[in-house]
Protein backbone atom coordinates (compact mmCIF):
# COMPACT_ATOMS: atom_id res chain seq x y z
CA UNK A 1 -38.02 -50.46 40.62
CA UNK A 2 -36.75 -50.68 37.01
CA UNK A 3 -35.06 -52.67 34.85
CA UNK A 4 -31.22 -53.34 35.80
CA UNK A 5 -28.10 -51.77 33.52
CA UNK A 6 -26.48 -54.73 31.11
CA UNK A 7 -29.04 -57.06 32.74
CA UNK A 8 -32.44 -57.94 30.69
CA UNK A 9 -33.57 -57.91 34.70
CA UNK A 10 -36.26 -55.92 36.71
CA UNK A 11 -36.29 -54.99 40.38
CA UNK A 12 -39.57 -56.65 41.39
CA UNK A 13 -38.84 -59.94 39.17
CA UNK A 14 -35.21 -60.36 41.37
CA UNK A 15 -37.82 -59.33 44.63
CA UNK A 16 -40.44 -61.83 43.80
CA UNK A 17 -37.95 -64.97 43.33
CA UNK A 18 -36.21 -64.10 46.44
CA UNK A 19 -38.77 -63.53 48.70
CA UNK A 20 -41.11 -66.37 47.75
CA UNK A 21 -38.47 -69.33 46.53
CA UNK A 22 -34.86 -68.77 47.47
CA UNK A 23 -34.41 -66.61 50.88
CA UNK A 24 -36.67 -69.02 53.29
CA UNK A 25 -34.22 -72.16 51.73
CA UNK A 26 -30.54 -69.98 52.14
CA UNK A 27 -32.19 -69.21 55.57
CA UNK A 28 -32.67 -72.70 56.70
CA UNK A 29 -29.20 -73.69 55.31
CA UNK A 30 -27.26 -71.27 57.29
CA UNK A 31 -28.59 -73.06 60.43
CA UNK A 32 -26.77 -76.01 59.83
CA UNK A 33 -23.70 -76.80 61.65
CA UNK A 34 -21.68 -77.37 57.90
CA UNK A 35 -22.37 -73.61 56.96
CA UNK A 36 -22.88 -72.04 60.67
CA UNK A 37 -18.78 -72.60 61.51
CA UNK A 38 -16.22 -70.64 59.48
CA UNK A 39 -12.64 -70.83 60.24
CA UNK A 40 -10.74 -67.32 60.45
CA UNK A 41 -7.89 -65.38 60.83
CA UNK A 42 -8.94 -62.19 62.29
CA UNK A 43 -5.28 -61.11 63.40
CA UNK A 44 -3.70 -61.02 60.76
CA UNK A 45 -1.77 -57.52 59.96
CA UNK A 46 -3.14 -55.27 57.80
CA UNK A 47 -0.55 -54.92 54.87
CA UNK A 48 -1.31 -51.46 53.96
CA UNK A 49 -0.65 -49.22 56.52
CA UNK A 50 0.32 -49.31 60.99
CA UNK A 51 -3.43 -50.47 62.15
CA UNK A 52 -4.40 -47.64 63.98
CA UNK A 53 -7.84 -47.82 65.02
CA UNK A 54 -8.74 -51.29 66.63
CA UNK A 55 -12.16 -50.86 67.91
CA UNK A 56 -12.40 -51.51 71.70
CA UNK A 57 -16.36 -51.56 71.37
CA UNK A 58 -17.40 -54.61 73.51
CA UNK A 59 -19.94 -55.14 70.78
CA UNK A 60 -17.12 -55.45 68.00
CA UNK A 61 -15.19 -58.70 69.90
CA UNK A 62 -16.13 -61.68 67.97
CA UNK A 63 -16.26 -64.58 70.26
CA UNK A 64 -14.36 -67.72 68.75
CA UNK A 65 -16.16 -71.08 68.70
CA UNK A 66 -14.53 -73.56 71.82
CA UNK A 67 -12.94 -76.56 69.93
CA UNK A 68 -15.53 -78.99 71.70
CA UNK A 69 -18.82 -77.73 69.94
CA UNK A 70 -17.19 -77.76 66.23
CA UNK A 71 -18.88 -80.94 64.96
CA UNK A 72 -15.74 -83.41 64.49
CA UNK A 73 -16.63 -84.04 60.66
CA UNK A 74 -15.51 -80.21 60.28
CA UNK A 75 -12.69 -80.18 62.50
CA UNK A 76 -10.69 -83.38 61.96
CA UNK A 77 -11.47 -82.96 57.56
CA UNK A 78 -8.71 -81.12 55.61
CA UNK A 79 -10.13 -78.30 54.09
CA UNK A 80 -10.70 -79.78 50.65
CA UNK A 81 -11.97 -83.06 52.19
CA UNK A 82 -15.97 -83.34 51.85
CA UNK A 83 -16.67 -87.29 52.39
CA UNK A 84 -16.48 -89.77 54.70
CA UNK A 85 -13.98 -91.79 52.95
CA UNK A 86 -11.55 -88.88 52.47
CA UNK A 87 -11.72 -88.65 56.90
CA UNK A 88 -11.48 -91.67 57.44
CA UNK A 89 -8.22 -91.98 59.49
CA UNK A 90 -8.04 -95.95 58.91
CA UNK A 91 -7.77 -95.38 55.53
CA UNK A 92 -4.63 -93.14 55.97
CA UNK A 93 -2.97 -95.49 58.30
CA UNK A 94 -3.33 -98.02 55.42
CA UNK A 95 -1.79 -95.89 53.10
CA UNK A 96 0.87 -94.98 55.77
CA UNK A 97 1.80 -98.49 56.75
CA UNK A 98 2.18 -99.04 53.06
CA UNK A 99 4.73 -96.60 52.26
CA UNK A 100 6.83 -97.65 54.91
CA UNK A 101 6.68 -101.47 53.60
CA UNK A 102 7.55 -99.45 50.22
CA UNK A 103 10.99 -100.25 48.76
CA UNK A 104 11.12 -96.55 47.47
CA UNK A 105 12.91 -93.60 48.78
CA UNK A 106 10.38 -90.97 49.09
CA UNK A 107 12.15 -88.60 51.41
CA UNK A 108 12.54 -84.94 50.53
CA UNK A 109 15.38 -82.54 51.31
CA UNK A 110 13.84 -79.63 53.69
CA UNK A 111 14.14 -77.60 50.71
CA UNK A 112 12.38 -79.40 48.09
CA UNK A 113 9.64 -79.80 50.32
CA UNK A 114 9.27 -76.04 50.91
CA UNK A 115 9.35 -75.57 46.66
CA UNK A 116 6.65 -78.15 46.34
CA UNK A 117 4.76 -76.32 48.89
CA UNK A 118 5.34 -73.23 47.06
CA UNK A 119 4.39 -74.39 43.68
CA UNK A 120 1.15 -76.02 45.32
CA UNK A 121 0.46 -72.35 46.74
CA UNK A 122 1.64 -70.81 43.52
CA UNK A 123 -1.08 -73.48 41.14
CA UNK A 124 -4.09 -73.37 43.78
CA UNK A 125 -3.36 -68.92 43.97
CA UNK A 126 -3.78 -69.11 39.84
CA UNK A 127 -7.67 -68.83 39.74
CA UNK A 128 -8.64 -67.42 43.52
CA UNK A 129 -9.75 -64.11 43.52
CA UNK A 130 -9.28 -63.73 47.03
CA UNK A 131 -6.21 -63.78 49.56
CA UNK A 132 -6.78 -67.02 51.32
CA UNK A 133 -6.49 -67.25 55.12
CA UNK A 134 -4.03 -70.24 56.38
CA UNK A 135 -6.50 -72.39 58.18
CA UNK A 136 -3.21 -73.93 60.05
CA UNK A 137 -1.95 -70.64 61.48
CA UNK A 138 -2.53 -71.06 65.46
CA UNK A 139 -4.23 -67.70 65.11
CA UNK A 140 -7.19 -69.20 62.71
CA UNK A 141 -10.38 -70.18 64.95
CA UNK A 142 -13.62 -71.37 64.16
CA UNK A 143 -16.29 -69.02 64.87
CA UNK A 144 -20.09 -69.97 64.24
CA UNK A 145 -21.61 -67.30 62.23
CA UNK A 146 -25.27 -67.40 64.15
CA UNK A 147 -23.42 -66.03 67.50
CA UNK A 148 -22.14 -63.29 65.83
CA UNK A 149 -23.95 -61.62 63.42
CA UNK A 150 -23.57 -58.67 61.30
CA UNK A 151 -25.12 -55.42 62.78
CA UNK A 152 -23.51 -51.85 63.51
CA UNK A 153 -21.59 -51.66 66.25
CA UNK A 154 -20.18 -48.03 67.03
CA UNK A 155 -17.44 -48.76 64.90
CA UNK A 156 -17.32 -45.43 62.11
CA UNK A 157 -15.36 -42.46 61.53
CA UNK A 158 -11.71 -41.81 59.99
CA UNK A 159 -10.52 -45.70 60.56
CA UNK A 160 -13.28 -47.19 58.69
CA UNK A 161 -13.75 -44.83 56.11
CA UNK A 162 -10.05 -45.57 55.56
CA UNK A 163 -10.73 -48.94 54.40
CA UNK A 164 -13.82 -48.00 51.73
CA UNK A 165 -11.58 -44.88 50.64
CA UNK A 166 -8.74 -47.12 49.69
CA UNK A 167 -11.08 -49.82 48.29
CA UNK A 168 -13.05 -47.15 45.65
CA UNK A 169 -9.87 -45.02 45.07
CA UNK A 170 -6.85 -47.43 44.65
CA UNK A 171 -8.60 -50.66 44.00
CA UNK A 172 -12.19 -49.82 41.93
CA UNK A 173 -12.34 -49.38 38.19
CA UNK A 174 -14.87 -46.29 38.43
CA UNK A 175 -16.77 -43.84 36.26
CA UNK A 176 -15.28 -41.10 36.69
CA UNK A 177 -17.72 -38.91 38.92
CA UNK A 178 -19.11 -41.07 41.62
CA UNK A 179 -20.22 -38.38 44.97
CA UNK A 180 -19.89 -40.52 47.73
CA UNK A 181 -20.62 -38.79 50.83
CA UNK A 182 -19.70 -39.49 54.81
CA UNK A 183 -16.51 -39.43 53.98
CA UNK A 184 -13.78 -37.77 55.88
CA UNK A 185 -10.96 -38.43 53.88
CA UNK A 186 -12.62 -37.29 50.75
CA UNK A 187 -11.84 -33.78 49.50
CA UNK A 188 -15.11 -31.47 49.41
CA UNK A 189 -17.00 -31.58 46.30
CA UNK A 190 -18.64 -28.58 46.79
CA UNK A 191 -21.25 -27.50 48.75
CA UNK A 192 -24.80 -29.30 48.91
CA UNK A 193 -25.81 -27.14 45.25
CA UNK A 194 -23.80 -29.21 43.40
CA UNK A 195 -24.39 -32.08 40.88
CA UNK A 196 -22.96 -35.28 40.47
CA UNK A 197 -22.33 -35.72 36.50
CA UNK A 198 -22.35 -39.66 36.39
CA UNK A 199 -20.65 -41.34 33.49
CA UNK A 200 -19.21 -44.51 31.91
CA UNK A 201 -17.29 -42.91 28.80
CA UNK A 202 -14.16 -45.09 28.40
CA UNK A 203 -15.41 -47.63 30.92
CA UNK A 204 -15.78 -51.25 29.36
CA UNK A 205 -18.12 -53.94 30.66
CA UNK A 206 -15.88 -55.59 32.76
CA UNK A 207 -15.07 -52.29 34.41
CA UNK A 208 -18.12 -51.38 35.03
CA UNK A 209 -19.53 -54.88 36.42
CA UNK A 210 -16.29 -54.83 38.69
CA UNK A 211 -17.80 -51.13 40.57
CA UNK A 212 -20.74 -52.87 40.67
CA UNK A 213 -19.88 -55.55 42.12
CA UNK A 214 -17.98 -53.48 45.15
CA UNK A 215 -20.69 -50.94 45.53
CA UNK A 216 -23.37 -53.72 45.60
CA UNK A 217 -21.14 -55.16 48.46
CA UNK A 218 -21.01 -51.52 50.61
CA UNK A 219 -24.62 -51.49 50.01
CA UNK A 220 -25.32 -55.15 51.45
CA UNK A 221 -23.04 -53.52 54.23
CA UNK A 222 -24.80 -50.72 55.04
CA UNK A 223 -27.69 -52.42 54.96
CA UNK A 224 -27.35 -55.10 57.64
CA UNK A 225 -25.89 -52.01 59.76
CA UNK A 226 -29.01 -49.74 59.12
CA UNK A 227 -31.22 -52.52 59.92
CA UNK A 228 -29.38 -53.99 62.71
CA UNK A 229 -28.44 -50.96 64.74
CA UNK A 230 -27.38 -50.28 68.16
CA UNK A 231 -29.78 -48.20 68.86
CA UNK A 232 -29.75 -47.70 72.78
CA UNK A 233 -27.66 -49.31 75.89
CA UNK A 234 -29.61 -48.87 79.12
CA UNK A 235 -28.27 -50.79 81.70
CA UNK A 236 -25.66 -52.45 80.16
CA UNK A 237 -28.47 -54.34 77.96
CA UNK A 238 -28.06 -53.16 74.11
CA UNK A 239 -31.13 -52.76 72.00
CA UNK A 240 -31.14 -53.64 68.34
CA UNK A 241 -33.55 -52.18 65.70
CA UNK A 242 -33.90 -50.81 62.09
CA UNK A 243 -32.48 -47.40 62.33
CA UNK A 244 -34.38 -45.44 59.06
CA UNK A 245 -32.76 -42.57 59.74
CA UNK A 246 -29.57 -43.73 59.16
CA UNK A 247 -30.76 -45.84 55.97
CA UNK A 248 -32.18 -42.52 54.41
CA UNK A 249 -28.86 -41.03 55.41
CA UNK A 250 -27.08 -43.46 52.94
CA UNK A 251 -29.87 -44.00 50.42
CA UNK A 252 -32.50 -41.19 50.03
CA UNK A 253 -32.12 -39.47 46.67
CA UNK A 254 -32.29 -36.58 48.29
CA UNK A 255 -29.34 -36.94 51.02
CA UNK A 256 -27.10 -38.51 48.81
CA UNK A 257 -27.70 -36.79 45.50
CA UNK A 258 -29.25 -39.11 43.47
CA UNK A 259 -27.07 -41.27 44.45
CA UNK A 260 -28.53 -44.06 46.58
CA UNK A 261 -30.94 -45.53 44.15
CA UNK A 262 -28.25 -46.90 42.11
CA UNK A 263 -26.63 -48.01 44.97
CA UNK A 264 -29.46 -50.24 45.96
CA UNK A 265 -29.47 -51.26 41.94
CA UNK A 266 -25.91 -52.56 42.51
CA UNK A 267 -26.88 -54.73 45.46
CA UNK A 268 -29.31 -56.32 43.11
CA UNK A 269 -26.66 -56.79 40.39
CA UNK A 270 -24.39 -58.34 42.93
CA UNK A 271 -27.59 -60.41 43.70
CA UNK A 272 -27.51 -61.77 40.20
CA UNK A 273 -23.90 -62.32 39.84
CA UNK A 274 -23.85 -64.43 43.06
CA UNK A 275 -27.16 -66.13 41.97
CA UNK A 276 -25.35 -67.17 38.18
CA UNK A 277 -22.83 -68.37 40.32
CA UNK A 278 -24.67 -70.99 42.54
CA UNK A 279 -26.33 -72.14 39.02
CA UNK A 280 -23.05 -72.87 37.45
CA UNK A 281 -21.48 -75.01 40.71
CA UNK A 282 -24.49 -77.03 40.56
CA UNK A 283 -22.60 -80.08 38.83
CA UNK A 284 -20.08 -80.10 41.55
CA UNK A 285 -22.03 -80.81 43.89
CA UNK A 286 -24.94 -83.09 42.69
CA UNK A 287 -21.34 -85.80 42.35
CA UNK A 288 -22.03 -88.61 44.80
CA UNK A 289 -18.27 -87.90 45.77
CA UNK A 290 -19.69 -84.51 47.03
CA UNK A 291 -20.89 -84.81 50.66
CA UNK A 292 -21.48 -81.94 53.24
CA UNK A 293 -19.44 -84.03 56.15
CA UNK A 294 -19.79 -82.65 59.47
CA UNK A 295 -19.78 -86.68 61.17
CA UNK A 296 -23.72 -86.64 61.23
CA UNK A 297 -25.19 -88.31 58.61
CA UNK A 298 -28.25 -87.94 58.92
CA UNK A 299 -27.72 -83.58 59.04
CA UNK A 300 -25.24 -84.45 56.23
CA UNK A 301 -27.72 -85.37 53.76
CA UNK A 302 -30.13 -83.33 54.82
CA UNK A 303 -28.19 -80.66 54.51
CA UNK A 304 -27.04 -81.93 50.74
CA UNK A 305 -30.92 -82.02 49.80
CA UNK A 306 -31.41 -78.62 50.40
CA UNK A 307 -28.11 -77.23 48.81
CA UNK A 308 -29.33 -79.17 45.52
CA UNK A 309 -32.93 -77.98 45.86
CA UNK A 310 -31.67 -74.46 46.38
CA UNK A 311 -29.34 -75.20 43.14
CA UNK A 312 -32.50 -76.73 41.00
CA UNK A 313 -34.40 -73.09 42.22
CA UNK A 314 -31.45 -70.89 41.33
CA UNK A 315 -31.66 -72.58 37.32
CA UNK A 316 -35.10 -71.98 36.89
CA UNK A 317 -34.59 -68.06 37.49
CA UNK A 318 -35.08 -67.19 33.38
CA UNK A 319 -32.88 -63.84 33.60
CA UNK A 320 -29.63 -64.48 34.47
CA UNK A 321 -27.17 -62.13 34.15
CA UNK A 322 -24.58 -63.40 30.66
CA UNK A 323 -21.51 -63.79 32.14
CA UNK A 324 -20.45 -64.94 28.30
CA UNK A 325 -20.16 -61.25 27.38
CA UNK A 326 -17.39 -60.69 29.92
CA UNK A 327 -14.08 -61.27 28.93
CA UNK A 328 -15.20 -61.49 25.22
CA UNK A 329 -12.85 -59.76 23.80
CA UNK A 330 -9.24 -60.67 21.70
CA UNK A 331 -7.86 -63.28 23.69
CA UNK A 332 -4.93 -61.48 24.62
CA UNK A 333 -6.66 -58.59 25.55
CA UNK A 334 -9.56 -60.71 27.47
CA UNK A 335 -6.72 -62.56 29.31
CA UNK A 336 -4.64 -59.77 30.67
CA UNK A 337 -8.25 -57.49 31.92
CA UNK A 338 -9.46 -60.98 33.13
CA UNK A 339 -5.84 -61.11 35.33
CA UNK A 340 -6.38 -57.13 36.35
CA UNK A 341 -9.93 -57.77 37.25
CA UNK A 342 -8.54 -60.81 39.75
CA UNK A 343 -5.39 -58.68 41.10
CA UNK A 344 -7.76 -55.76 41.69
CA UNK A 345 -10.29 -58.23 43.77
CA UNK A 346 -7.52 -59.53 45.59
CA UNK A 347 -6.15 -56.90 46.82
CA UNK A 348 -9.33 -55.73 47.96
CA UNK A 349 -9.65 -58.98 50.23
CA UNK A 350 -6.11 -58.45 51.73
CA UNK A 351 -7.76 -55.05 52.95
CA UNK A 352 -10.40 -56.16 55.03
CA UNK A 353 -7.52 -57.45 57.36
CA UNK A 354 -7.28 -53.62 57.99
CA UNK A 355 -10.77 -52.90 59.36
CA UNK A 356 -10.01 -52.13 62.94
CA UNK A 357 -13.26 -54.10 64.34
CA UNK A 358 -13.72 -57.95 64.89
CA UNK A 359 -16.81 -58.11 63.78
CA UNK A 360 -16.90 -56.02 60.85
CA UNK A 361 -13.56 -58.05 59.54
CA UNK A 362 -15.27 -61.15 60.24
CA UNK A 363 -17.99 -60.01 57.82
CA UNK A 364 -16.41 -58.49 55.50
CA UNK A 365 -13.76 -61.19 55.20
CA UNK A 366 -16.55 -64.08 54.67
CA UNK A 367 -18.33 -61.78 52.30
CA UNK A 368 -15.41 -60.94 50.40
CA UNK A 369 -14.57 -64.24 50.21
CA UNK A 370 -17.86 -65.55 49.01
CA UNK A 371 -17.55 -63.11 45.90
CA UNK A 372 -14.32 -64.01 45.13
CA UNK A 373 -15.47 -67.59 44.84
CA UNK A 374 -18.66 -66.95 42.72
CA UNK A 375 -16.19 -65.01 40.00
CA UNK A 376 -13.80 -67.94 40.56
CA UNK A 377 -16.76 -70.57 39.78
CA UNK A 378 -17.83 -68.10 36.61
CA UNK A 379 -14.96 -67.73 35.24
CA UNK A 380 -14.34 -72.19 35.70
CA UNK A 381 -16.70 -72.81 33.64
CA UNK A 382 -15.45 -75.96 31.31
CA UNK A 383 -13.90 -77.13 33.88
CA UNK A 384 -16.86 -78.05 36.09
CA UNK A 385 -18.34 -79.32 32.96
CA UNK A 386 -15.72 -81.74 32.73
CA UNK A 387 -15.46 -82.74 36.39
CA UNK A 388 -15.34 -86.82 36.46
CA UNK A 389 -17.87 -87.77 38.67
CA UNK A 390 -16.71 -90.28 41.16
CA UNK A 391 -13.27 -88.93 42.18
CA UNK A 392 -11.81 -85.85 43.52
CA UNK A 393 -11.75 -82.96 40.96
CA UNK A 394 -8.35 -81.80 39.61
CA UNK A 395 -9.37 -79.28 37.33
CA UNK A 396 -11.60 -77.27 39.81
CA UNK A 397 -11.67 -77.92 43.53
CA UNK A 398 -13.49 -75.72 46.49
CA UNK A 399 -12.78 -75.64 49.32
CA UNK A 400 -15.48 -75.94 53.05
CA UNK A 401 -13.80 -72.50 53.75
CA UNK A 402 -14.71 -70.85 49.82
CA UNK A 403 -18.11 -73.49 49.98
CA UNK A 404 -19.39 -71.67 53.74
CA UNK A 405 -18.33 -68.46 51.80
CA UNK A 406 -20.16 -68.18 49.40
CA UNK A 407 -23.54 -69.90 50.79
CA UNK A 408 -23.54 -67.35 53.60
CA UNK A 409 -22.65 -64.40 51.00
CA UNK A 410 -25.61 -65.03 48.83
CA UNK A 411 -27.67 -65.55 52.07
CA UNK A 412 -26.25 -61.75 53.04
């Protein structure tokens, strides 16, 4: 309950919006074959360090998608390609047949086409805040999101604590006393007597909206685990429940000194950041050049409808969080934390290639991801003001991969 820290926001305000307008909409729009498939890498190698606990749980496999129930809207489009016209193969035989008639030499030397294809990565890497997977690498595969959900699956101990430990400690802007228990790795901070001094001295907004932003994610973690559990196998058939016991385990003021509270405050900030974010990309998306192509149009604009409905919701919420106070600063200054804050996030994304189980790198990936493109569309403002409205964007462009993302982040 409360009021939020650098909000003007309260607990049951955020509670009462969600529960009543926005949650039974995201709900509905995860269901729909554009935001149910999501294309991923899971093997790539983790960059940090020899991956040494790959989780042999049945329960952590993630079962890809077989090519022949992707709709072929979403498997034939480029990623950046949303309508009809732009997969519309006709059209590029056209332009094909054209070039050839052309009088023009438009052939490339091998290595000109590899520097184009490096200044194209170089340009679109500029404002992601996330390590991109290559949706061409043979090892990406479509997997729909509704057959494998987010729940605990046995995976825990040294190997996953690995990846938060390395996320808080090398990656996280943090005040400087934060007890986080269950870990392994951690040094002892005493014994169960002692205190946890909390405090932001020398931390700037920024800063401290970045540790939010990551410990709101763990939370919206361990929540999903807690209340998806495994909670018995009997006879080969696994039952899932809420497991409270665990939940009070990671948030009971008691069991986590004092802690937990303000975890669960920092899911609700991450709430509001991802909320701000789906009222800003609005204007992209109510372009008639915008159009949520799987190859059924009738699902297509259905779909659409309810994206913009969820959009015209997400405005009327009268406490956003100000993202205009981030980044305030001299411009210098505000330019060089703004680059930090994106380095730090993207590192961060490169290490959920290290979590050693399927599932929870399928999860954490997409929800990684979906932050990454809120702070992208936040920080993009004048340029999605400026978008022309019945052509392809230059300025700012999403793509299905950041679009799925995100909608299935905020639904998270």
């Amino acid at each position: 309950t409360g009021v939020l820290d650098d909000c003007l926001c309260d607990i049951e305000s955020i509670d009462d919006f969600n529960t009543f307008k926005i949650f039974p909409k995201i709900q509905k729009l995860q269901e729909r074959d554009y935001f149910r498939y999501y294309k991923v890498n899971l093997k790539r190698p983790c960059p940090f360090w020899a991956d040494d606990g790959h989780c042999s749980i049945k329960d952590c496999h993630v079962e890809p998608c077989p090519e022949s129930k992707i709709p072929v809207g979403i498997k034939a489009g480029s990623s950046n390609k949303y309508s009809k016209a732009a997969n519309n193969s006709k059209e590029l035989e056209d332009c094909e047949q054209a070039n050839k008639l052309g009088a023009v030499n438009s052939t490339l030397s091998n290595q000109s086409k590899e520097a184009f294809i490096d200044w194209a990565r170089y340009d679109d890497s500029q404002d992601h805040f996330c390590e991109l997977d290559d949706e061409r690498s043979p090892d990406a595969q479509y997997v729909d999101l509704l057959l494998n959900p987010e729940r605990y699956t046995g995976y825990k101990g040294p190997s996953a604590w690995r990846v938060w430990n390395s996320i808080y400690e090398e990656n996280c802007f943090k005040p400087r006393s934060v007890y986080r228990p269950l870990n392994p790795l951690a040094p002892s901070r005493g014994g169960l007597g002692s205190v946890c001094l909390f405090s932001w001295t020398g931390l700037c907004l920024e800063k401290r909206v970045f540790y939010k932003l990551i410990s709101g994610l763990h939370a919206s973690i361990n929540l999903h685990l807690c209340a998806n559990y495994l909670l018995e196998e009997t006879w080969g058939k696994p039952r899932w429940g809420p497991n409270v016991k665990e939940f009070t385990r990671r948030f009971d003021p008691a069991e986590t000194k004092g802690e937990g509270p303000r975890r669960l405050k920092n899911l609700y900030f991450l709430y509001l950041i991802e909320l701000r974010a789906l009222s800003k990309v609005a204007p992209y998306f109510e372009r008639a050049v915008v159009d949520l192509y799987t190859g059924n149009g009738h699902e297509d604009a259905e779909s659409k409808a309810l994206l913009l409905d969820i959009f015209r919701d997400t405005k009327s919420f009268h406490m956003h969080f100000d993202e205009k106070s981030m980044f305030a600063g001299d411009k210098k200054g505000a330019k060089s934390l703004k680059e930090e804050f994106r380095l730090h996030f993207k590192n961060i994304s490169r290490i959920m290639d290290c979590v050693g189980c399927d599932k929870c790198r399928l999860w954490g990936k997409l929800q990684t991801q979906g932050l990454g493109t809120a702070l992208k569309i936040l920080f993009s403002e004048k340029e999605i003001q400026s978008l022309p409205e019945n052509s392809p964007s230059k300025g700012f462009q999403l793509t299905r991969q950041e679009i799925v993302a995100l909608v299935n982040a905020f639904g998270r």
